[in-house]
C-alpha atoms as a PDB file:
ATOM      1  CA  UNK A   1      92.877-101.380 -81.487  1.00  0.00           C
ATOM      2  CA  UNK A   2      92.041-104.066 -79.122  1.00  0.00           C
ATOM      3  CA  UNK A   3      89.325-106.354 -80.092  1.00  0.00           C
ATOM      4  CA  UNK A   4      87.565-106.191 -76.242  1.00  0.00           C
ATOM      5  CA  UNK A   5      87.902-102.533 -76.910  1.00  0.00           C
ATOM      6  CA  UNK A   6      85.979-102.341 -79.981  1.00  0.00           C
ATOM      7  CA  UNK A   7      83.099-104.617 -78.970  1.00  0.00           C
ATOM      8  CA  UNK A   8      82.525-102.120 -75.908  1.00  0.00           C
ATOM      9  CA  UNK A   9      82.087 -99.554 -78.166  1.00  0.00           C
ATOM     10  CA  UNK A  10      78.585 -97.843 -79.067  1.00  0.00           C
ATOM     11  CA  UNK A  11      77.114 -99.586 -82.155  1.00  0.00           C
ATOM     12  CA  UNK A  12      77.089 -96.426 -83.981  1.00  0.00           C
ATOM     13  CA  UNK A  13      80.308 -96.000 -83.651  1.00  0.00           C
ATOM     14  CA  UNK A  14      82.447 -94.888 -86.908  1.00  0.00           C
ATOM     15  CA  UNK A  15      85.989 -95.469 -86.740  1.00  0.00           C
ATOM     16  CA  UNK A  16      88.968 -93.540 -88.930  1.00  0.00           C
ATOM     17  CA  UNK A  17      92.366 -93.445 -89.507  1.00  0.00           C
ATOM     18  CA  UNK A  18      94.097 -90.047 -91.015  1.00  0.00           C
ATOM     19  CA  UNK A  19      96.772 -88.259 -91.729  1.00  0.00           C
ATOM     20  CA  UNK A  20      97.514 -85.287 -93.454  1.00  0.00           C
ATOM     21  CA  UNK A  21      96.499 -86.383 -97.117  1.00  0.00           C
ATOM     22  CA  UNK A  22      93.411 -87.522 -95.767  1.00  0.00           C
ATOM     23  CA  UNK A  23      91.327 -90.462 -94.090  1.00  0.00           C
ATOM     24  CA  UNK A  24      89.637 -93.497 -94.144  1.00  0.00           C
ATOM     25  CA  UNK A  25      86.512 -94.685 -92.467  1.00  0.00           C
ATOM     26  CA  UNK A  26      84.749 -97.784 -91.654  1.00  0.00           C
ATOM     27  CA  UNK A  27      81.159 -97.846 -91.818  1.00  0.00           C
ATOM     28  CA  UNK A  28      78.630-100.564 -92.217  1.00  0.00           C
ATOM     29  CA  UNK A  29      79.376-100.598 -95.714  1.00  0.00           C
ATOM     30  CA  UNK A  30      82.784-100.450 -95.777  1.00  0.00           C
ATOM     31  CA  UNK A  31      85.736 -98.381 -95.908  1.00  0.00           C
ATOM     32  CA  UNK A  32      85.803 -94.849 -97.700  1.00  0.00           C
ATOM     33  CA  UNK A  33      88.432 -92.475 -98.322  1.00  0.00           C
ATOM     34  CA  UNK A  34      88.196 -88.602 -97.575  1.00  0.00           C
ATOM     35  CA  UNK A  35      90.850 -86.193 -98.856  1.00  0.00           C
ATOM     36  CA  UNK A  36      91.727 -84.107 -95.563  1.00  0.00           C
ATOM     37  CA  UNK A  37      91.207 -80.884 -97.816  1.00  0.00           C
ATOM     38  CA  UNK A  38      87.607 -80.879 -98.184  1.00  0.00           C
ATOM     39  CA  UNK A  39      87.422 -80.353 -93.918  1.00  0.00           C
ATOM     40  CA  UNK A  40      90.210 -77.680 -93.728  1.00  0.00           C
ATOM     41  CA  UNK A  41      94.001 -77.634 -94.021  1.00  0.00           C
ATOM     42  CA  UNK A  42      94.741 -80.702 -91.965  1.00  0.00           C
ATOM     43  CA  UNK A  43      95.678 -78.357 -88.922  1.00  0.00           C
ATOM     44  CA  UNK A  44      95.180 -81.406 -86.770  1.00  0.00           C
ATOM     45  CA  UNK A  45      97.468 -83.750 -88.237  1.00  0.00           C
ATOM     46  CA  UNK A  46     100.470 -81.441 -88.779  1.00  0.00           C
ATOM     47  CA  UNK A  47     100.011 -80.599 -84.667  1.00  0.00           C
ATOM     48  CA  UNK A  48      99.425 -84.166 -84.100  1.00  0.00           C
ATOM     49  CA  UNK A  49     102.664 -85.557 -86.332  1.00  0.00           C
ATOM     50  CA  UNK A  50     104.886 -82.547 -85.012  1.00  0.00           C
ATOM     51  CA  UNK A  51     104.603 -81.380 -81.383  1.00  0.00           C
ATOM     52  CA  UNK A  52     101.023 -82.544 -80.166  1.00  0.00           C
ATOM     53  CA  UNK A  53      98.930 -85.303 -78.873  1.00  0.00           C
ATOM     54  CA  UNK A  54      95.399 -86.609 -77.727  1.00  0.00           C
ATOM     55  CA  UNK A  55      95.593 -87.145 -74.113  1.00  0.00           C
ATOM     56  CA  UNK A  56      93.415 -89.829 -72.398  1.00  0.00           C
ATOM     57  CA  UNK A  57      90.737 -87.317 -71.977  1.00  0.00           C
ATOM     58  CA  UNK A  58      90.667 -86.941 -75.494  1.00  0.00           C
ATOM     59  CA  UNK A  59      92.362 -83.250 -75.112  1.00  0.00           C
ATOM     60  CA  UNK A  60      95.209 -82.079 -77.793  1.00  0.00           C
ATOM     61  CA  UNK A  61      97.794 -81.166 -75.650  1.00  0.00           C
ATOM     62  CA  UNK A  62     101.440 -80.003 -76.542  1.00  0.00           C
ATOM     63  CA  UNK A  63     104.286 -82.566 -76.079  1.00  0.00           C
ATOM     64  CA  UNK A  64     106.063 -82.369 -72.770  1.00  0.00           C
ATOM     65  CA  UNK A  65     109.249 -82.143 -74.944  1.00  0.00           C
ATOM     66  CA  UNK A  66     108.215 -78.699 -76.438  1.00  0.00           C
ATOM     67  CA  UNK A  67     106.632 -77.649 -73.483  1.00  0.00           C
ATOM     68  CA  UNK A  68     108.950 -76.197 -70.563  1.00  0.00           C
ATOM     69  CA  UNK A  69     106.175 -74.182 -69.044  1.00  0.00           C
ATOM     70  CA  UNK A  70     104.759 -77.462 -68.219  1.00  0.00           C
ATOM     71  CA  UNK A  71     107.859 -78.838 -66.576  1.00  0.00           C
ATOM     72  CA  UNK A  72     108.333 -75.333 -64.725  1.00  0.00           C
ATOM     73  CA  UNK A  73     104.381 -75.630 -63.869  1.00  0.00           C
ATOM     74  CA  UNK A  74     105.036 -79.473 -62.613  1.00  0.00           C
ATOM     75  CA  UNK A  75     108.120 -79.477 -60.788  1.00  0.00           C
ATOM     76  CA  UNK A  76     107.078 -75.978 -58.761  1.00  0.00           C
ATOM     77  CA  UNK A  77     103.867 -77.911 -57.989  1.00  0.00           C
ATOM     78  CA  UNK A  78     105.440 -81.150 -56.609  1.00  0.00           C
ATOM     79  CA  UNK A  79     107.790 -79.111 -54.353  1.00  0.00           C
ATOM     80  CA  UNK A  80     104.803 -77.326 -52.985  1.00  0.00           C
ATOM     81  CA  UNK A  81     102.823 -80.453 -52.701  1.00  0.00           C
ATOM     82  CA  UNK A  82     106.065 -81.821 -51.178  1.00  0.00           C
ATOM     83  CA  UNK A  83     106.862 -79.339 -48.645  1.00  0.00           C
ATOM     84  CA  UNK A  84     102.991 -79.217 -47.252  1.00  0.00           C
ATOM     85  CA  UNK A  85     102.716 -82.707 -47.269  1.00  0.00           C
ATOM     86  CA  UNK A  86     105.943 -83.507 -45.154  1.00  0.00           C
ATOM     87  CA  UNK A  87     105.182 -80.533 -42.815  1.00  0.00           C
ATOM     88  CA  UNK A  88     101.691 -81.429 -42.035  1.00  0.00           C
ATOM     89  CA  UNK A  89     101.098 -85.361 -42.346  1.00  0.00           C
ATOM     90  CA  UNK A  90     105.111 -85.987 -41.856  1.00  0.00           C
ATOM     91  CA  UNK A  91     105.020 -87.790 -45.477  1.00  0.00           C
ATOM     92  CA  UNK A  92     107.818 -87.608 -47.705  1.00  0.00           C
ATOM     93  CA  UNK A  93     105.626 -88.383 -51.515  1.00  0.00           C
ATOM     94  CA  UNK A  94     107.903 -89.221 -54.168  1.00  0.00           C
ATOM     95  CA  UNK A  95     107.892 -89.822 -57.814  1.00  0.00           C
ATOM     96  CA  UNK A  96     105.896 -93.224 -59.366  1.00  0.00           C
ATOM     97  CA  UNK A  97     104.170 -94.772 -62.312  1.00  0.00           C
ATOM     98  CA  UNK A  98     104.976 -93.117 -65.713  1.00  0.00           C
ATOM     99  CA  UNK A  99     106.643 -90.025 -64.170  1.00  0.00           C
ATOM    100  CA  UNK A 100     109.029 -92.406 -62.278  1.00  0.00           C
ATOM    101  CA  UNK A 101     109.593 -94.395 -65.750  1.00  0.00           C
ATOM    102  CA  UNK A 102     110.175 -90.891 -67.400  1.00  0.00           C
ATOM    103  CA  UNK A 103     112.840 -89.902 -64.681  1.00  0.00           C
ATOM    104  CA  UNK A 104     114.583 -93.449 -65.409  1.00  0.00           C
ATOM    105  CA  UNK A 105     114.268 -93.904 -68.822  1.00  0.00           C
ATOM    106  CA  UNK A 106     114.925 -89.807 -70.044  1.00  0.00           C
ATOM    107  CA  UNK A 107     115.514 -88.036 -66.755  1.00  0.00           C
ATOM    108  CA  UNK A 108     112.564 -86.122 -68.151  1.00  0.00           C
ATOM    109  CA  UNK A 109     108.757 -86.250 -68.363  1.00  0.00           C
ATOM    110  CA  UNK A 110     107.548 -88.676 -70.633  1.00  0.00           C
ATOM    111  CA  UNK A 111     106.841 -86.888 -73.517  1.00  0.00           C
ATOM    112  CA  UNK A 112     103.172 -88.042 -73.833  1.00  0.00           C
ATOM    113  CA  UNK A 113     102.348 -87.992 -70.373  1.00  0.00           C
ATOM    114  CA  UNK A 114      99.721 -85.451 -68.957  1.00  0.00           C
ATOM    115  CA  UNK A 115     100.175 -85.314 -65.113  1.00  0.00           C
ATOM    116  CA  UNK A 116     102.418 -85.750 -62.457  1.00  0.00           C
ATOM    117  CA  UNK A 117     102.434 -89.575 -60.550  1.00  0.00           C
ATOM    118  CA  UNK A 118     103.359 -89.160 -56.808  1.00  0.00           C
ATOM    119  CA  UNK A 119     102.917 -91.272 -53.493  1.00  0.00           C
ATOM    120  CA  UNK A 120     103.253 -91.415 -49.823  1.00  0.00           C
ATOM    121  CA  UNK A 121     104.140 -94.403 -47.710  1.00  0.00           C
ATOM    122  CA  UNK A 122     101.732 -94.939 -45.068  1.00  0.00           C
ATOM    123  CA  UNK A 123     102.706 -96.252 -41.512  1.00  0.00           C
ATOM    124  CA  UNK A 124      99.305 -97.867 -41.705  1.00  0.00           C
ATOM    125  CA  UNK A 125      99.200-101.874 -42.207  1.00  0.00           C
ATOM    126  CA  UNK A 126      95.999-102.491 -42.857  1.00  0.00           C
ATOM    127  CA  UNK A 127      93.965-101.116 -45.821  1.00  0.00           C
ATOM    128  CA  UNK A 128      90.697 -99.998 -43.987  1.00  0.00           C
ATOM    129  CA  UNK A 129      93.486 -98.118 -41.898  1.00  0.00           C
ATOM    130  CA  UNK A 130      95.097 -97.005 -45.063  1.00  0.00           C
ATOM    131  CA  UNK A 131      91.624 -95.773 -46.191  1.00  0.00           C
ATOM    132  CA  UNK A 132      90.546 -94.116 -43.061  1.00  0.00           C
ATOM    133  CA  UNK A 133      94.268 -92.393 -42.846  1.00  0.00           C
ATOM    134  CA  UNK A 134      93.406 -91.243 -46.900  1.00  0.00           C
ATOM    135  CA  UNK A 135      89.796 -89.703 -45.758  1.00  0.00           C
ATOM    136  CA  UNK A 136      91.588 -87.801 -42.548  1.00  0.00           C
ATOM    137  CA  UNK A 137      94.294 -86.223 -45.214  1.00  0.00           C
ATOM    138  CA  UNK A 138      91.887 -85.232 -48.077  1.00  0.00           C
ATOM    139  CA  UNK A 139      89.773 -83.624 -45.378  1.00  0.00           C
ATOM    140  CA  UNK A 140      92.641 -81.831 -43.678  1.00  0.00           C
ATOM    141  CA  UNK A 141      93.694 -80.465 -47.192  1.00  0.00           C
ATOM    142  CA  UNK A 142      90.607 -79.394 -47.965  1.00  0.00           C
ATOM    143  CA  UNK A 143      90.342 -77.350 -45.379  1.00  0.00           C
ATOM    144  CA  UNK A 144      93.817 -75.987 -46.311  1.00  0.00           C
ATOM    145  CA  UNK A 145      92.109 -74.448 -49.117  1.00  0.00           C
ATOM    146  CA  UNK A 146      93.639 -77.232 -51.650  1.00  0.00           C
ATOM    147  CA  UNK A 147      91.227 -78.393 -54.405  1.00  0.00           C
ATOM    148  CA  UNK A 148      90.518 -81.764 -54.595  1.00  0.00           C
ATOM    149  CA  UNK A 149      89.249 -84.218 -57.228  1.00  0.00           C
ATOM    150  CA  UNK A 150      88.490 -88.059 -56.008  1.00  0.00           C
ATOM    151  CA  UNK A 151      88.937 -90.556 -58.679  1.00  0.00           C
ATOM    152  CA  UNK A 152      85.995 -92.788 -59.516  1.00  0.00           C
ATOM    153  CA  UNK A 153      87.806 -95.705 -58.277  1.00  0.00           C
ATOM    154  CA  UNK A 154      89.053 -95.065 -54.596  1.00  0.00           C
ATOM    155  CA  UNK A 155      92.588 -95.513 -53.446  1.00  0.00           C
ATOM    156  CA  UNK A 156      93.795 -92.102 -55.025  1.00  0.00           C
ATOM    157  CA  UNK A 157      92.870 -88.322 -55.363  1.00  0.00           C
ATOM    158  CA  UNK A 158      93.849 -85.337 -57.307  1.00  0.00           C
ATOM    159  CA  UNK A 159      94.948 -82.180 -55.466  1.00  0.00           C
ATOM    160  CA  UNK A 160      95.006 -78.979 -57.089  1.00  0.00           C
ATOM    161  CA  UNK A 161      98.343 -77.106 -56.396  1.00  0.00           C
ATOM    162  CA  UNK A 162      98.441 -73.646 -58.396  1.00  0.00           C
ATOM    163  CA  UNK A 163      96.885 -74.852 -61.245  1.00  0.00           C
ATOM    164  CA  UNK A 164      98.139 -78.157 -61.707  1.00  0.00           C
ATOM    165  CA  UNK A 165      96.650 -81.624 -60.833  1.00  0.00           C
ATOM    166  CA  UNK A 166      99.191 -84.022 -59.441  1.00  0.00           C
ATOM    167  CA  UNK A 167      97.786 -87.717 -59.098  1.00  0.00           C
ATOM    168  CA  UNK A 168      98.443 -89.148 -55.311  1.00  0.00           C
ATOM    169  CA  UNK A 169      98.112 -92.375 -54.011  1.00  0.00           C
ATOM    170  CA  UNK A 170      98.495 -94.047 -50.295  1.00  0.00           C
ATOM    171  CA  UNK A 171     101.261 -97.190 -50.150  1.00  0.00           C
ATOM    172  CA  UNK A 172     101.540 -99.403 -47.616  1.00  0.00           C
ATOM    173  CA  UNK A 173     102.638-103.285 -47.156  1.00  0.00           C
ATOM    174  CA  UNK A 174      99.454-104.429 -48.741  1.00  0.00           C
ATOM    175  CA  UNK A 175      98.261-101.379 -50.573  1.00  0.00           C
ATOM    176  CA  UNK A 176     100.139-100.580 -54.217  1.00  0.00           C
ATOM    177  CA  UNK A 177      99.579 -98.102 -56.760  1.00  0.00           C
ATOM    178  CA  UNK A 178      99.742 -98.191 -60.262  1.00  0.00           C
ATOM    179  CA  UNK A 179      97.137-100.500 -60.968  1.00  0.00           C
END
């Protein structure tokens, strides 16, 4: 872990790392060892080594690679998202970030991904222009009937389509997504 991680952490803060023997922990006094067996049957780590993982959120979600509901769930929602969003704004999104990298790299989902990476390119120059085009489309969806979550840090939003979240951002010559 990242040392400027760590220090942002809350003082009280008690670290581990397991598996499916057991764990240790650091606490003020050092590190201790726990036998996984006293807790339960080390569930967790068997899903965690085999076919799960801890999303960012901090869910335990099944790995994209043993999960073709999800790809079912992900690719009928981009074509949805796809269609409505070249018929109404006359925006063709496509594919970035990690699911782009997925698509190269595996022509699949990356297997520890958790969502679905898409953009449209705006004719807009200007980035208040990009902004103020962003605020006319979220509005227009919403009254579409499409759920809508903003992110904390503007420049993207996340539209409900069924009941998947797809991340979208704007592009344009001086706007870029993907941090």
């Amino acid at each position: 872990m990242k040392p400027e991680i760590v220090r942002r952490l809350p003082r009280k803060t008690v670290l581990g790392v397991g598996s499916e023997v057991g764990y240790l922990r650091h606490r003020e006094g050092g590190l201790t060892y726990r036998d996984a067996r006293l807790a339960g049957d080390a569930t967790l780590f068997k899903l965690l080594a085999e076919t799960h993982f801890l999303t960012k959120k901090g869910r335990i979600q099944r790995r994209l690679d043993h999960s073709e509901s999800w790809k079912v769930t992900a690719a009928s929602a981009y074509a949805k998202f796809k269609d409505y969003f070249e018929t109404t704004f006359g925006y063709k999104p496509v594919i970035i970030c990690g699911t782009l990298i997925g698509y190269h790299r595996e022509e699949d989902f990356i297997t520890h991904d958790d969502d679905l990476d898409v953009a449209y390119f705006s004719k807009c120059t200007r980035p208040e222009d990009i902004k103020k085009e962003l605020k006319t489309i979220i509005f227009r969806m919403l009254r579409d009937g499409y759920d809508i979550k903003l992110a904390r840090k503007s420049g993207f939003f996340k539209p409900t389509v069924g009941n998947f979240h797809l991340t979208s951002f704007p592009c344009g010559p001086t706007v870029t997504a993907c941090g």
